[in-house]
N, C-alpha and C. Protein backbone atom coordinates (compact mmCIF):
# COMPACT_ATOMS: atom_id res chain seq x y z
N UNK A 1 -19.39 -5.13 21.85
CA UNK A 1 -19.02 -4.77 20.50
C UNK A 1 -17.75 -5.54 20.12
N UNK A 2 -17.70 -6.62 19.19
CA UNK A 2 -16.72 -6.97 18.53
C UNK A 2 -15.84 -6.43 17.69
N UNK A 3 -14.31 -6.02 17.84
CA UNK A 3 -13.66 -5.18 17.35
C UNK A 3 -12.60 -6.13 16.02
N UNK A 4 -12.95 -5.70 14.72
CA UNK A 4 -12.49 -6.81 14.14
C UNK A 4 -10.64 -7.12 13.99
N UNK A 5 -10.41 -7.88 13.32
CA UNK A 5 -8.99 -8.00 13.57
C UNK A 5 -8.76 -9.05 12.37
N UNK A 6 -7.76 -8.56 11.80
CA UNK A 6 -6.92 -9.16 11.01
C UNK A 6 -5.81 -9.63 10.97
N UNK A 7 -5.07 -10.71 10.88
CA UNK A 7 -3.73 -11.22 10.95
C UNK A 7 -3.25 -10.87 10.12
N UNK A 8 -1.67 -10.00 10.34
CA UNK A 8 -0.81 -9.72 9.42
C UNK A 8 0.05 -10.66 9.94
N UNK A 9 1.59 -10.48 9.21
CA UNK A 9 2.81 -10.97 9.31
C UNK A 9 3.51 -9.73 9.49
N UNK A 10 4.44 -9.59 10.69
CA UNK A 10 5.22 -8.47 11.22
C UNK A 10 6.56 -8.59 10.75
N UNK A 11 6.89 -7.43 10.39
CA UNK A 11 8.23 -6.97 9.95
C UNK A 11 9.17 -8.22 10.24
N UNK A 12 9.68 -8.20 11.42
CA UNK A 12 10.38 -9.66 11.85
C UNK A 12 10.22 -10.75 11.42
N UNK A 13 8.84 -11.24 11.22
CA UNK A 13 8.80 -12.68 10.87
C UNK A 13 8.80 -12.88 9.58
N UNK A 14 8.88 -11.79 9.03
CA UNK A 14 8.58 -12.00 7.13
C UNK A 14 9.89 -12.36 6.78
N UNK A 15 10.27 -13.26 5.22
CA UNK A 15 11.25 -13.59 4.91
C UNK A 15 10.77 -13.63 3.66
N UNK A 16 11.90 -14.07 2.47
CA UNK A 16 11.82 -13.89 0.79
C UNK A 16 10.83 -12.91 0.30
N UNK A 17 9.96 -13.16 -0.43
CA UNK A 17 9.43 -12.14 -0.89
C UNK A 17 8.58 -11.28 -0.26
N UNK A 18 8.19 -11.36 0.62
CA UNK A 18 7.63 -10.62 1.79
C UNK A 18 8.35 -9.43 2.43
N UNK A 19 9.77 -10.22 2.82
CA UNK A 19 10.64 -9.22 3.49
C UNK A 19 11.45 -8.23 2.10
N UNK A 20 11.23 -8.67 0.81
CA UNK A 20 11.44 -7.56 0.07
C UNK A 20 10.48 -6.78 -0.08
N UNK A 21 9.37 -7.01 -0.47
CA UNK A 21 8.23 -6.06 -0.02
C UNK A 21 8.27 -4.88 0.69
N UNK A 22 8.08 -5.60 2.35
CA UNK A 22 8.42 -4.70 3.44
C UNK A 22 9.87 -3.97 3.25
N UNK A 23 10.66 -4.32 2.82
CA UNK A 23 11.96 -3.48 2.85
C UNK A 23 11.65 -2.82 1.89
N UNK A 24 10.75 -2.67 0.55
CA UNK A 24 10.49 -1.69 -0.47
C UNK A 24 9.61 -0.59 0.07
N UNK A 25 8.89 -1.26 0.62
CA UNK A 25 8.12 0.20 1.37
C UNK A 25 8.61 0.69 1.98
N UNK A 26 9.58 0.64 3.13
CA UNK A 26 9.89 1.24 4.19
C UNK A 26 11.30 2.22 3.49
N UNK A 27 11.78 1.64 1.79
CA UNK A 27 12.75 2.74 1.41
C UNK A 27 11.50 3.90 0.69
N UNK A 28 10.50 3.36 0.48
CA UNK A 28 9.26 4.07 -0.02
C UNK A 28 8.74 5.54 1.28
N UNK A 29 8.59 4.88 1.93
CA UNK A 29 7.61 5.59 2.74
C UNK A 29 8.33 5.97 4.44
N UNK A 30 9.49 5.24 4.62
CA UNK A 30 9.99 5.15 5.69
C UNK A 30 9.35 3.94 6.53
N UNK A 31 8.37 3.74 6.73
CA UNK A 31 7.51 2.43 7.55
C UNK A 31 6.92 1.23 6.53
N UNK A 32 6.25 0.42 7.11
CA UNK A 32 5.32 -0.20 6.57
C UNK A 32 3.69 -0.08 6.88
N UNK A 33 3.35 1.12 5.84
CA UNK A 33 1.93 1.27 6.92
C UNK A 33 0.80 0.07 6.34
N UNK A 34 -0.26 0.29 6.91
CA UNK A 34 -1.10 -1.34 7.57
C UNK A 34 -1.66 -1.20 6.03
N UNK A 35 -1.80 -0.62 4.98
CA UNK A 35 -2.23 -0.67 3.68
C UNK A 35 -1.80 -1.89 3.14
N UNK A 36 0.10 -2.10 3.61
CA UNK A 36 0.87 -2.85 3.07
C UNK A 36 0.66 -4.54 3.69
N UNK A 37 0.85 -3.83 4.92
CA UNK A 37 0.82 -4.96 6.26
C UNK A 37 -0.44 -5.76 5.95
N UNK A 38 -1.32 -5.71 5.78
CA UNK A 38 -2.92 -6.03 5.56
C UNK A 38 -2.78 -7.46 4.37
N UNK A 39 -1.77 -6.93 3.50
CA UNK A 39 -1.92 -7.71 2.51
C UNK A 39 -0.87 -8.84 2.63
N UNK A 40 -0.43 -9.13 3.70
CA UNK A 40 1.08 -9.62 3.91
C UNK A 40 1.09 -11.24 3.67
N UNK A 41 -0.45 -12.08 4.19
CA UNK A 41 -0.39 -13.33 3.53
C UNK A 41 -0.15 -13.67 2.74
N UNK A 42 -0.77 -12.61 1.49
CA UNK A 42 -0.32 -13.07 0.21
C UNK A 42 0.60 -12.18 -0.83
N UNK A 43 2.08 -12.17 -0.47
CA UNK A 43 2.90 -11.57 -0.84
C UNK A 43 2.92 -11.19 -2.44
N UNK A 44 2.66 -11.80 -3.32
CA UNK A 44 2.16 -12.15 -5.18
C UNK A 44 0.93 -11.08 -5.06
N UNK A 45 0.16 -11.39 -3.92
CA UNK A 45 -0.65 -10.09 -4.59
C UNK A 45 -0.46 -8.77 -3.63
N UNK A 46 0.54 -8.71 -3.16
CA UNK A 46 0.62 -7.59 -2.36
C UNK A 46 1.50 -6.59 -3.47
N UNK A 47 2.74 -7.53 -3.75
CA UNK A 47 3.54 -7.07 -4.79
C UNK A 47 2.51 -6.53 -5.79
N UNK A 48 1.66 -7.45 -6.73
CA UNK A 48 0.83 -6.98 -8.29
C UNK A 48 -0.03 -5.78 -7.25
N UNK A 49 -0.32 -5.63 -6.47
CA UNK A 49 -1.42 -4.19 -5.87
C UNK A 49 -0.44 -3.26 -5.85
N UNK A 50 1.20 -3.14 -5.43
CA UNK A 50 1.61 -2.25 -5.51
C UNK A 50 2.09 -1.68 -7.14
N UNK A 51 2.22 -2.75 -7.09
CA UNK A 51 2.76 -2.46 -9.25
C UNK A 51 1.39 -2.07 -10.04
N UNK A 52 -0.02 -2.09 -9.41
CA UNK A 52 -1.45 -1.43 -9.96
C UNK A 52 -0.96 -0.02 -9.46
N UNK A 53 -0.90 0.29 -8.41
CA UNK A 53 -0.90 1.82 -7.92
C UNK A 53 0.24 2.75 -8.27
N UNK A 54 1.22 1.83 -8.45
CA UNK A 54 2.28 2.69 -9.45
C UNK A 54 1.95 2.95 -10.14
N UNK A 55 1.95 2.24 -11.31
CA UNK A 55 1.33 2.47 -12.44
C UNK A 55 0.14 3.35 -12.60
N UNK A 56 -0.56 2.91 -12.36
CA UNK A 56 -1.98 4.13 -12.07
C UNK A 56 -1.57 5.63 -11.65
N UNK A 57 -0.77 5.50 -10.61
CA UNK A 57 -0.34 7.15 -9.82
C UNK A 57 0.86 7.57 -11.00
N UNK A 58 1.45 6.92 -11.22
CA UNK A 58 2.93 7.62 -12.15
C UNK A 58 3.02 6.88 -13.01
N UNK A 59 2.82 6.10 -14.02
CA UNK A 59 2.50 5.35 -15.62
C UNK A 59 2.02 7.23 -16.18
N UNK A 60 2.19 6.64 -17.23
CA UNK A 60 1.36 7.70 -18.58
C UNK A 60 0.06 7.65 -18.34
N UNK A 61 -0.21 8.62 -18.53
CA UNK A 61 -1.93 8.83 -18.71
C UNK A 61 -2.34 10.10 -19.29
N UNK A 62 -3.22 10.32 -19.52
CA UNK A 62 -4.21 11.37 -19.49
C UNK A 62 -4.06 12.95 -18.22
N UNK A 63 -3.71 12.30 -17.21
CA UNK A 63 -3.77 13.55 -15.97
C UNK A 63 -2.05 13.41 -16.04
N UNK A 64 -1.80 14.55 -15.54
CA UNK A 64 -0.59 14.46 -15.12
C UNK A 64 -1.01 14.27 -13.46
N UNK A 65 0.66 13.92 -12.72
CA UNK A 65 0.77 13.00 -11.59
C UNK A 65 -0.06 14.23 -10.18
N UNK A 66 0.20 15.18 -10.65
CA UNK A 66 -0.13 15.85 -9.54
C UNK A 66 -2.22 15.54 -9.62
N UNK A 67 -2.44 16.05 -10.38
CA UNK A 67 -4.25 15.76 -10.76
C UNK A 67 -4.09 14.14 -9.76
N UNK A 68 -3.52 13.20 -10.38
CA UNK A 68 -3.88 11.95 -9.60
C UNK A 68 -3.83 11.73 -8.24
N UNK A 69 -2.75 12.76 -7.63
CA UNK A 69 -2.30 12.79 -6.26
C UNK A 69 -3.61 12.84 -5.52
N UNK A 70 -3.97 14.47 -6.00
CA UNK A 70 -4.92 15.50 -5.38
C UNK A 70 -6.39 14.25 -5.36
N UNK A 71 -6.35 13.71 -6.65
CA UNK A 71 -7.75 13.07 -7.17
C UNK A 71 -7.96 12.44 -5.42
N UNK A 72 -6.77 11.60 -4.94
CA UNK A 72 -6.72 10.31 -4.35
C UNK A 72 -6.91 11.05 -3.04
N UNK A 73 -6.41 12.16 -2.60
CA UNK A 73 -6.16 12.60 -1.30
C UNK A 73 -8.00 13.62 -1.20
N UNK A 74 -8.71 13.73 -2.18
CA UNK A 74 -9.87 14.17 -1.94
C UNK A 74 -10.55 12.71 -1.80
N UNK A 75 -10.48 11.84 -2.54
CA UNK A 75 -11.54 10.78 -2.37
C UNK A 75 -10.98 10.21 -0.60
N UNK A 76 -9.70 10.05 -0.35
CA UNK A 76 -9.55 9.92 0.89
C UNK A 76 -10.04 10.16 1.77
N UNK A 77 -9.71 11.79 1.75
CA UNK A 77 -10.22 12.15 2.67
C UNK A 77 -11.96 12.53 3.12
N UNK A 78 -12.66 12.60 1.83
CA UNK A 78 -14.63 12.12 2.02
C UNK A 78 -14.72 10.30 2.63
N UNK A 79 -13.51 9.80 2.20
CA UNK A 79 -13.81 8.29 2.87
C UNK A 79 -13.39 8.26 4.40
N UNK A 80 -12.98 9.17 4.73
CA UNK A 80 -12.19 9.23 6.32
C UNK A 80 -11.10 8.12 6.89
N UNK A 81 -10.28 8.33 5.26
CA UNK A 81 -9.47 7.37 5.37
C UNK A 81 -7.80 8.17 5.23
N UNK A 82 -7.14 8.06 6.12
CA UNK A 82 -5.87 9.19 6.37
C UNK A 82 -4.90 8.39 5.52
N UNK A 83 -5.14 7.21 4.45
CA UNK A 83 -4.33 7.21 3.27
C UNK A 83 -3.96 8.13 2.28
């Protein structure tokens, strides 16, 4: 069974916009979890994916923030995904 694998860029080796990134999440979340890490080649779109999910989770809308929370942590968790 082939177990797949993806190349990130680790905390250490990242620099300019990368290592702001990673230093935004980790005042975010305390770590950098692999959501972030995953996307680390391409720093431009790691940044615009996090500025989609802001926006989406806490921008104006229609639901207030808690409805969006809950929305995300049920679809999560039917995907068996501990995001």
């Amino acid at each position: 069974m082939r177990v797949p694998y993806i190349h990130t860029v680790p905390y250490d080796d990242s620099d300019g916009l990368l290592r702001r990134e990673y230093d935004a999440a980790i005042k975010r979340a305390g770590k950098v979890f692999n959501v972030v890490g995953i996307q680390s080649l391409h720093p431009r779109v790691l940044r615009a994916s996090i500025a989609l999910y802001q926006t989406l989770m806490m921008g104006e809308g229609a639901l207030p923030r808690w409805t969006r929370e809950l929305l995300a942590v049920v679809v999560s968790r039917e995907n068996g995904c501990h995001y």
